[in-house]
Structures are given as C-alpha cells and as structure tokens.
N, C-alpha and C. Protein backbone atom coordinates (compact mmCIF):
# COMPACT_ATOMS: atom_id res chain seq x y z
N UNK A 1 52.50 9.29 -71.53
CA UNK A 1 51.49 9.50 -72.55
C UNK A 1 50.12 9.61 -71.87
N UNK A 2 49.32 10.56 -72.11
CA UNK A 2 48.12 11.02 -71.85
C UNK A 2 47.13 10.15 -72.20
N UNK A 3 46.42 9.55 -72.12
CA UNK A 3 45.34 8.54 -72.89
C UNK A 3 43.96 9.50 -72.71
N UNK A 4 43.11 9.16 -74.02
CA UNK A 4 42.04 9.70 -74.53
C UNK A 4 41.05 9.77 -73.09
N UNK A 5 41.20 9.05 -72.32
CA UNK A 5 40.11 9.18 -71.17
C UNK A 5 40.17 10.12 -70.53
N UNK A 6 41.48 10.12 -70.06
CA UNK A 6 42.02 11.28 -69.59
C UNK A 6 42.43 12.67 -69.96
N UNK A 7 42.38 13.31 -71.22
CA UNK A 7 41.91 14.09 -71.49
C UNK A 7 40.77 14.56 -71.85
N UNK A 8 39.97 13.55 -72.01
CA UNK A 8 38.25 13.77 -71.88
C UNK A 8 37.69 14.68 -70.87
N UNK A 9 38.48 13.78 -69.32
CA UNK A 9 37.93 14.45 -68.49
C UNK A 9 38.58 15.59 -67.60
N UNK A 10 40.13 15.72 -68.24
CA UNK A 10 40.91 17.10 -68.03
C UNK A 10 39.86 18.22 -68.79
N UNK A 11 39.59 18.08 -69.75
CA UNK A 11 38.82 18.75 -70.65
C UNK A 11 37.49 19.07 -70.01
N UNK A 12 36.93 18.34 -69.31
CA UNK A 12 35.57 18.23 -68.41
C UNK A 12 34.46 18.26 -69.78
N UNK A 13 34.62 17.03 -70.30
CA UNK A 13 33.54 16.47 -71.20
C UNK A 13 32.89 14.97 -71.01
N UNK A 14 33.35 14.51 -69.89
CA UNK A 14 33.13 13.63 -68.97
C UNK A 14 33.65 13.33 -67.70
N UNK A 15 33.37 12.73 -66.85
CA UNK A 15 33.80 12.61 -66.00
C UNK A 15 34.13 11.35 -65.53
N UNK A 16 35.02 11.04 -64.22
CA UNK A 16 36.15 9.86 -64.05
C UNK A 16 34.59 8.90 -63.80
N UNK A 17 33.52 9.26 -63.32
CA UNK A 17 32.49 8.01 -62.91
C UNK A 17 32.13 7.88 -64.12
N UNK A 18 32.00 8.60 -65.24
CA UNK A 18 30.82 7.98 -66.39
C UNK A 18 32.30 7.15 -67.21
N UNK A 19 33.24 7.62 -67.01
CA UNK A 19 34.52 7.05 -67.81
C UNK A 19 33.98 5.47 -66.86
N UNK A 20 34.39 5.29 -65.73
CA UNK A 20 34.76 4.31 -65.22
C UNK A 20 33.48 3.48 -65.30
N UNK A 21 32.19 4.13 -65.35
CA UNK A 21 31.00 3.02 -65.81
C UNK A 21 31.42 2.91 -67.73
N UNK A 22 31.31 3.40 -68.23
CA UNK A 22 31.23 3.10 -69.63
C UNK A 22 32.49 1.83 -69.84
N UNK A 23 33.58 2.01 -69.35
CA UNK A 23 34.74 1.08 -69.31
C UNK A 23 34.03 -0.45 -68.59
N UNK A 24 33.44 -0.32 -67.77
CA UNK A 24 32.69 -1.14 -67.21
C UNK A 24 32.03 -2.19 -68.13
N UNK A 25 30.68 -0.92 -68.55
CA UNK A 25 30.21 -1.64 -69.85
C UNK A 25 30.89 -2.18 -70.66
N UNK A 26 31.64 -2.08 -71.21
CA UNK A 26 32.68 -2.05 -72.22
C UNK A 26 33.49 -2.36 -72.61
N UNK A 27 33.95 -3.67 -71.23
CA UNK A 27 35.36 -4.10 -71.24
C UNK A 27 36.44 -4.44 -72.70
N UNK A 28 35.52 -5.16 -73.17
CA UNK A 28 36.59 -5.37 -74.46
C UNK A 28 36.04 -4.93 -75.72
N UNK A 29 35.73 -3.88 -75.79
CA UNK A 29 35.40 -3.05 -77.24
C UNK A 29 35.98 -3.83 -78.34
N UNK A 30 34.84 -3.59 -79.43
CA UNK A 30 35.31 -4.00 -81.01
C UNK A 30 35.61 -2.12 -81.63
N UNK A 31 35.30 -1.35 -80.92
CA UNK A 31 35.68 0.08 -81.32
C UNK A 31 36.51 0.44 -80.26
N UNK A 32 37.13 1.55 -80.83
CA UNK A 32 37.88 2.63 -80.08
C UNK A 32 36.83 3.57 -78.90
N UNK A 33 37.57 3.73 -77.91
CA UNK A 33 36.50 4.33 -76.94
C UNK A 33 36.06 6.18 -77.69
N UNK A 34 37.02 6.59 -78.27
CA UNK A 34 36.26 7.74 -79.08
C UNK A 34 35.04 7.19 -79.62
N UNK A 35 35.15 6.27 -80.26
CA UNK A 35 33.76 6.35 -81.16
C UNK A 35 32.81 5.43 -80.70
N UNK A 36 33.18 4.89 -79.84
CA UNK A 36 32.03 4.07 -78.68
C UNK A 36 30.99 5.31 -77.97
N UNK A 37 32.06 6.75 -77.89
CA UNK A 37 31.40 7.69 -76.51
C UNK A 37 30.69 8.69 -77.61
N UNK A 38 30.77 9.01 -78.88
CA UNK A 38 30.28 9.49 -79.64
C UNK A 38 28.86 8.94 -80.01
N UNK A 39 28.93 7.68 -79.95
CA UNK A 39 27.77 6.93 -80.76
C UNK A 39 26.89 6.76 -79.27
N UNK A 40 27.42 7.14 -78.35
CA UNK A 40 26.65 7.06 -77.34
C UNK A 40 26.18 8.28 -76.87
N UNK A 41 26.34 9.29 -77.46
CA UNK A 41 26.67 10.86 -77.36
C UNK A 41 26.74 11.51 -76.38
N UNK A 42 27.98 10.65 -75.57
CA UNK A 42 28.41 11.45 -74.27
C UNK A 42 29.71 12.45 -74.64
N UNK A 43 29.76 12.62 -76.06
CA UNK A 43 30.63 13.61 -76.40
C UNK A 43 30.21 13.46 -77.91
N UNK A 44 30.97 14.93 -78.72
CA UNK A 44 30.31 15.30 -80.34
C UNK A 44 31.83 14.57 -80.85
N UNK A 45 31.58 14.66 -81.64
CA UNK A 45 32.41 14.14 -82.58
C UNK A 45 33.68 15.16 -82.62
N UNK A 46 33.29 16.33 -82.54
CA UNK A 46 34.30 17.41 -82.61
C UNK A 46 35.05 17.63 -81.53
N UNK A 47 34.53 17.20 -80.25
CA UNK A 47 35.28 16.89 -78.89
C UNK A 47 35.93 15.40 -79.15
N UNK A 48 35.51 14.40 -79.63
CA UNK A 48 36.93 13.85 -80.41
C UNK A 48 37.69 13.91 -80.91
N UNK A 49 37.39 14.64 -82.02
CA UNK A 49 38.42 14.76 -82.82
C UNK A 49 39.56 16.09 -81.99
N UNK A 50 38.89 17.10 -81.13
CA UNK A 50 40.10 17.92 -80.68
C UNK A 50 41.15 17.32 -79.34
N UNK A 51 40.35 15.90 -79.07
CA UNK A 51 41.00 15.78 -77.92
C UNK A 51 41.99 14.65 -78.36
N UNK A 52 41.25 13.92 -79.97
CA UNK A 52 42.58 12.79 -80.06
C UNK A 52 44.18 13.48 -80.98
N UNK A 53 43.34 14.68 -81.46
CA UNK A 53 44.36 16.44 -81.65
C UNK A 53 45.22 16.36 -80.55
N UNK A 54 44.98 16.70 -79.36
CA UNK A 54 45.75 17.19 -78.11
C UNK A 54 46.76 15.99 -77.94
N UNK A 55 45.86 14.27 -78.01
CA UNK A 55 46.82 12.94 -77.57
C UNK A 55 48.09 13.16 -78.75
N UNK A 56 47.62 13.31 -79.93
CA UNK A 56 48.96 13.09 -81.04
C UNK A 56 49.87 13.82 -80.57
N UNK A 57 49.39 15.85 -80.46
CA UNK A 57 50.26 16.67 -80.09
C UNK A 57 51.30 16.16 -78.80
N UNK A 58 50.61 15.70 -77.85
CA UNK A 58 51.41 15.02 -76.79
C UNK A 58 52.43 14.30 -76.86
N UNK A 59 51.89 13.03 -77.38
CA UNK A 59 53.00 12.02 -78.04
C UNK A 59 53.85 12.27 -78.75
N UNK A 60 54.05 13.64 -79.41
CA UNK A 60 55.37 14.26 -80.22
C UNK A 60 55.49 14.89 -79.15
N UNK A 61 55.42 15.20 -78.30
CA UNK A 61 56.37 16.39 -77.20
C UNK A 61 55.81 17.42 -77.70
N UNK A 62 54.91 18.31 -78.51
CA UNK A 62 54.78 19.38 -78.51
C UNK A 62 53.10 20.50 -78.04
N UNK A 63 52.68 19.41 -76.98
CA UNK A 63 51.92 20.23 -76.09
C UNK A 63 52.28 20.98 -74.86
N UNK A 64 51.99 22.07 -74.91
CA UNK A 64 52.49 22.89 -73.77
C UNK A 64 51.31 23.45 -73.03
N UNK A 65 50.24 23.46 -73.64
CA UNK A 65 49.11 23.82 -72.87
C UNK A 65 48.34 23.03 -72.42
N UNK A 66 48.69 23.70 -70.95
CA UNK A 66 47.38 22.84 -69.61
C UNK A 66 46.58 23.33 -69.34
C-alpha cells in the first residue's frame, strides 16, 4: 500500500525533506497529514483530494498508472 506521503512526492507536490520536516513537526497529529499540509498550504486541497483518489484506487488493485 502506497501511503499519502508518498504519493505526494511521486506526484512532486512535495518533497521527501519538507515530508520528513513536517512529520518532524508533527509527530502525533490530532489531523490527518492531508489536511495538516493543506492548512499549511504546502499543497491545494485538490492535490488532496486527487492523491487520496490515487491511495483508494491503489488499495483496490486498480491503479495502473505510474
């Protein structure tokens, strides 16, 4: 399973250092890291919503595009 970070930055809408500082900050969130990185607007809302799109598609087996 693909996790949201990691298609963030397959996607190149962040990258593994701002992932790995924000996680930093962040250790134990009362939010989901989508809407932690939104409200921080290191991504739109619409790059959430297509990338937690891509995680579901994944988790059923039916992404095929890399």
């Amino acid at each position: 399973m693909m996790r949201l970070g990691e298609i963030l930055i397959k996607r190149q809408l962040i990258s593994q250092t701002q992932l790995e500082q924000f996680l930093t900050q962040y250790p134990y969130p009362a939010k989901k890291l989508g809407e932690l990185l939104v409200e921080h607007h290191l991504i739109s809302s619409q790059d959430q919503r297509d990338a937690l799109r891509e995680q579901y598609w994944r988790r059923k087996g039916h992404w095929v595009i890399d």
